[in-house]
Protein backbone atom coordinates (compact mmCIF):
# COMPACT_ATOMS: atom_id res chain seq x y z
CA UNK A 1 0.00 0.00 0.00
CA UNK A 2 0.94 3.62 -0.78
CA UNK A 3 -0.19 6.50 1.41
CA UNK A 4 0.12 9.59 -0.93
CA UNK A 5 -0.32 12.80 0.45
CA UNK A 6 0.06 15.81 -2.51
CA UNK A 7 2.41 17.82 -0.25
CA UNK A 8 5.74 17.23 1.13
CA UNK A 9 5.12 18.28 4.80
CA UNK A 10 2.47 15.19 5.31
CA UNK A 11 4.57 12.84 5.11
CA UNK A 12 6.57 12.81 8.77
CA UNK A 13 2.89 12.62 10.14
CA UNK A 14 1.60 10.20 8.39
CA UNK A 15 5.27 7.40 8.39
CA UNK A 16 4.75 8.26 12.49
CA UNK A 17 0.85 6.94 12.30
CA UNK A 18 0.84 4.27 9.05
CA UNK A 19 4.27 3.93 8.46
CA UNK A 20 4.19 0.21 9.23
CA UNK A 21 1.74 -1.11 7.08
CA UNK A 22 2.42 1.34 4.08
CA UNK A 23 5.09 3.13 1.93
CA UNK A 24 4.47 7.49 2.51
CA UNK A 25 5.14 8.52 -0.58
CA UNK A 26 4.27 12.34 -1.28
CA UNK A 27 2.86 12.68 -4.88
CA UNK A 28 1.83 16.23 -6.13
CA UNK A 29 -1.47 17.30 -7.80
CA UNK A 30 -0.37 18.93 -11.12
CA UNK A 31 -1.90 22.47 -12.52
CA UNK A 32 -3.37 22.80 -16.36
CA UNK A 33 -0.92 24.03 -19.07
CA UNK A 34 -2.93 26.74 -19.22
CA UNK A 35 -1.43 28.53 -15.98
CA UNK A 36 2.23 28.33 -17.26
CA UNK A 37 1.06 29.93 -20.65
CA UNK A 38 -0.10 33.28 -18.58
CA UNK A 39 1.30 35.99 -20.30
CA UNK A 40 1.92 37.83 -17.16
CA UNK A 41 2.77 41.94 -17.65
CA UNK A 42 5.11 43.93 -15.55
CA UNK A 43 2.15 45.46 -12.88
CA UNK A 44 2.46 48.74 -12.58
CA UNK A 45 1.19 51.00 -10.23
CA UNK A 46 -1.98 50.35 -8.35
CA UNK A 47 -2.08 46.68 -9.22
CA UNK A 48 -4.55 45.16 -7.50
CA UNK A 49 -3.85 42.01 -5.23
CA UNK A 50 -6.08 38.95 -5.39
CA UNK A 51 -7.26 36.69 -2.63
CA UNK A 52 -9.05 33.94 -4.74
CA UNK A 53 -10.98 32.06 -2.31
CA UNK A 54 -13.98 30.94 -0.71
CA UNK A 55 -15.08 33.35 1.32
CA UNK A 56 -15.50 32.03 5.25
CA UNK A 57 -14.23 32.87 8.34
CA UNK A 58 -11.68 30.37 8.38
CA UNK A 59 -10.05 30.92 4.65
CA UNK A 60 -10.25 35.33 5.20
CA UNK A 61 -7.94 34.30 8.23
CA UNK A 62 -6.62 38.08 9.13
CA UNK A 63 -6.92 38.77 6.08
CA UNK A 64 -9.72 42.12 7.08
CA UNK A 65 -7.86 43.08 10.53
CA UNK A 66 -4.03 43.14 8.90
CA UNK A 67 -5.23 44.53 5.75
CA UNK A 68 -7.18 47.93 6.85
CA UNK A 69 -4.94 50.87 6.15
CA UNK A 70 -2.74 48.89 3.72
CA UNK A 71 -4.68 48.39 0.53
CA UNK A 72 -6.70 51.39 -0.90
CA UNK A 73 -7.18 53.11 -4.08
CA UNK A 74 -3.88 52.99 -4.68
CA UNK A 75 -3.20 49.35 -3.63
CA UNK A 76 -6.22 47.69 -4.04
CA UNK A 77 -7.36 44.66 -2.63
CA UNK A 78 -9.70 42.39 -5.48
CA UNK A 79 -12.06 39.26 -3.67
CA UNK A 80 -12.65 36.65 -5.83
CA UNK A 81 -15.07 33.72 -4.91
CA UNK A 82 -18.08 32.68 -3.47
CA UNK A 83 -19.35 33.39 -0.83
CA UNK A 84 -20.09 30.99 1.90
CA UNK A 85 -20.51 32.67 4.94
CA UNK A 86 -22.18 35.90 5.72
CA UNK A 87 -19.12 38.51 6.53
CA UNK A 88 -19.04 41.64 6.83
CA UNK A 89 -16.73 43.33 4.51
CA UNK A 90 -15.02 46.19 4.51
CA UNK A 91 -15.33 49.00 2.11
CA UNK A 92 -11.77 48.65 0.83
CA UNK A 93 -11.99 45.47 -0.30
CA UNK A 94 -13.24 44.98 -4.12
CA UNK A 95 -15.40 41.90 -3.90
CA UNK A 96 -16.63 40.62 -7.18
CA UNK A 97 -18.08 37.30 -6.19
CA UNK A 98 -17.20 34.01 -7.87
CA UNK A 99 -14.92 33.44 -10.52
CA UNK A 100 -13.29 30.54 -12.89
CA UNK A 101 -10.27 29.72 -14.52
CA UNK A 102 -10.63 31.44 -17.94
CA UNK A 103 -10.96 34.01 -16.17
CA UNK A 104 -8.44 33.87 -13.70
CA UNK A 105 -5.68 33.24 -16.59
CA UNK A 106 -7.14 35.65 -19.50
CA UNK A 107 -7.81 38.89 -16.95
CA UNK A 108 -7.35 38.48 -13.40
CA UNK A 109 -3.28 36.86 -13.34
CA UNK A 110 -2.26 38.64 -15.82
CA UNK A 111 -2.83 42.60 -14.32
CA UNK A 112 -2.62 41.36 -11.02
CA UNK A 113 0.39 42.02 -8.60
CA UNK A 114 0.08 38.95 -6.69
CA UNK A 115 -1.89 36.61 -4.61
CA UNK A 116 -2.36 36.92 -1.18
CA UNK A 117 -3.96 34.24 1.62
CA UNK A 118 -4.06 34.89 4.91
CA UNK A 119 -6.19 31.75 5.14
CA UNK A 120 -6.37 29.75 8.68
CA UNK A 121 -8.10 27.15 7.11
CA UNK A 122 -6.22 23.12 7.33
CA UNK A 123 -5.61 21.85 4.27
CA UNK A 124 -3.38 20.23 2.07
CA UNK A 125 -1.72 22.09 -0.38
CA UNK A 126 -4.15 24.79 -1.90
CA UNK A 127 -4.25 24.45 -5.89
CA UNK A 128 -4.87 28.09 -6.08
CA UNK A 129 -1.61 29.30 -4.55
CA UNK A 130 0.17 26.46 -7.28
CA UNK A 131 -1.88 27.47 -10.18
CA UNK A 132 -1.38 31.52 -9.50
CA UNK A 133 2.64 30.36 -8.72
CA UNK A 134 2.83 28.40 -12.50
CA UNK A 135 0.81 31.94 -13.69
CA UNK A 136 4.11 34.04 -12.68
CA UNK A 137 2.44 35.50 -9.30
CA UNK A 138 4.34 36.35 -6.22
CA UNK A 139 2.24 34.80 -3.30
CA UNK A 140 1.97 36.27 -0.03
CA UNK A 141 0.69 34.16 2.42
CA UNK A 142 -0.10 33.44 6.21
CA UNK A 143 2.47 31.19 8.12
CA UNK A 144 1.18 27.44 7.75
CA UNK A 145 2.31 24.23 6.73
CA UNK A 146 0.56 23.91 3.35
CA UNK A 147 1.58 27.29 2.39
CA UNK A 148 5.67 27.28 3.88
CA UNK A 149 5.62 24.02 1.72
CA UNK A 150 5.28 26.36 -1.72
CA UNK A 151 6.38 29.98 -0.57
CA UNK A 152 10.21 30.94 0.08
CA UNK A 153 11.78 34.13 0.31
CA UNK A 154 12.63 34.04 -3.73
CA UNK A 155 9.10 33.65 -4.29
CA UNK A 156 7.25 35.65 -2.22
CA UNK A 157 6.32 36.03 1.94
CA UNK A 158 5.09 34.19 4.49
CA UNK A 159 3.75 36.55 7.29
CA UNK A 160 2.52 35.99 10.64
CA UNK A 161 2.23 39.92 11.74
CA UNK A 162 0.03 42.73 10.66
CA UNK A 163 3.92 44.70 10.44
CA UNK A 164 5.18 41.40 8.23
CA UNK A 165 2.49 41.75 5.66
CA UNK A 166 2.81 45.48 5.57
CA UNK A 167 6.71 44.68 4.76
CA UNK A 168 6.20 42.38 2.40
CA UNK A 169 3.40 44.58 0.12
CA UNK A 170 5.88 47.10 0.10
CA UNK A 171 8.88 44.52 -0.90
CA UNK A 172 6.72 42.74 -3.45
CA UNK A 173 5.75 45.56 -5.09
CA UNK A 174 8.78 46.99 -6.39
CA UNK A 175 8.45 45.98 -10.01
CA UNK A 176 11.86 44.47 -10.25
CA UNK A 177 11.27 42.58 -7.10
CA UNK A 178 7.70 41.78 -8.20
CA UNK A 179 8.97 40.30 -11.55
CA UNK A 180 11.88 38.01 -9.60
CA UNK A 181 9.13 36.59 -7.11
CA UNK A 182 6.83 36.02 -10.17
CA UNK A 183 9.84 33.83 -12.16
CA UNK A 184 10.61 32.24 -9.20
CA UNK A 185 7.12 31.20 -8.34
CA UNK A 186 7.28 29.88 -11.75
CA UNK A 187 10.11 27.86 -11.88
CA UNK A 188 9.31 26.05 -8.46
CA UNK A 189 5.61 25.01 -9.86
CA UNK A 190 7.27 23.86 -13.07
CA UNK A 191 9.81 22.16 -11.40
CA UNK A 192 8.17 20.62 -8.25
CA UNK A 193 4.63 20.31 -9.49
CA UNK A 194 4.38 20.21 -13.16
CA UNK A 195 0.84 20.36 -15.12
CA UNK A 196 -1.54 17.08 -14.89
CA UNK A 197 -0.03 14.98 -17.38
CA UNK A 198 3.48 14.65 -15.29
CA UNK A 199 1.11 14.10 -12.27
CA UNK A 200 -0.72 11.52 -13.56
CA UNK A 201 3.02 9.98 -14.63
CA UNK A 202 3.82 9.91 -11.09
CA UNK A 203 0.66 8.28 -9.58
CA UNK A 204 0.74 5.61 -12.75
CA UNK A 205 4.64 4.70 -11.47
CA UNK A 206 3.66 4.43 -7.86
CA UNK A 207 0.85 1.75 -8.97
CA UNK A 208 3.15 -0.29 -11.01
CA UNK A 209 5.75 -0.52 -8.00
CA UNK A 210 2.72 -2.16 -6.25
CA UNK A 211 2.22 -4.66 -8.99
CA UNK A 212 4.08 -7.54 -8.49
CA UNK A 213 7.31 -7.93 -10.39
């Protein structure tokens, strides 16, 4: 048997608990092509961030608190996604309700100057964050396992402060700075993750090293 958790930081957690009666064998979920072809243009000034998510409690994290002060006209803050639970949301933020791919990789990515989650919501590793990193976005992000698995320094921020996001905005949105986050966000989802036709490469070699020989 193969336990096979899409993200790295599983693993040690699940070889401690199953590790006896299977192999823990970390196999990531793969993005569509379509991400790495974003044509992604230098932002200039007054990009607007994206949070692309459902929109609960949980996945706004501090998202609300941290952000009041920092984004306005001139740094503005675009929600995209459904909504899920009723929040109150503040008049800075640009909420325009749900969205899709095409979208997401024909207008959003493109003008955007990154993605930002501040989610506190347990998960896995969230396909949004890979498919905006294989678009060419630097990611900011709050200061959990399934996010420190995909964001570095080269590629964008993890935060854990109000004063660490504020930092980072300001970082991230030099446009030199901004377009060396965006490559390097990239190159990690081409080279760790790949689109769904490497994934479904690995997952077809980890069955045939359960067949017998």
């Amino acid at each position: 048997a193969i336990l096979a958790p899409n993200a790295p930081w599983m693993a040690p957690r699940l070889q401690a608990l199953f590790g006896n009666v299977a192999t823990v064998q970390p196999l990531p979920f793969g993005v569509a092509p379509e991400w790495f072809a974003v044509k992604r243009r230098p932002p200039p000034q007054g990009a607007p961030w994206l949070a692309v998510t459902r929109v609960t409690k949980a996945k706004i994290g501090d998202l609300f608190e941290w952000g009041a002060g920092l984004f306005d006209a001139r740094r503005p803050l675009v929600l995209l996604g459904p909504m899920q639970e009723d929040l109150s949301l503040p008049s800075w933020v640009d909420y325009r309700g749900s969205t899709h791919p095409q979208a997401l990789w024909n207008e959003w990515f493109p003008q955007a100057a990154g993605l930002i989650t501040l989610s506190r919501h347990d998960e896995g590793r969230p396909q949004v964050m890979i498919e905006a990193m294989a678009a060419g976005l630097p990611i900011i992000a709050s200061d959990l396992p399934a996010h420190g698995d995909l964001v570095d320094e080269a590629n964008g921020r993890l935060v854990s402060s109000r004063e660490a996001l504020a930092s980072a905005l300001d970082d991230l949105s030099a446009q030199a700075r901004n377009a060396n986050a965006g490559g390097a966000a990239r190159d990690k989802a081409r080279r760790e993750i790949g689109d769904w036709c490497q994934a479904a490469a690995r997952f077809r070699a980890a069955y045939r090293d359960l067949l017998p020989a």
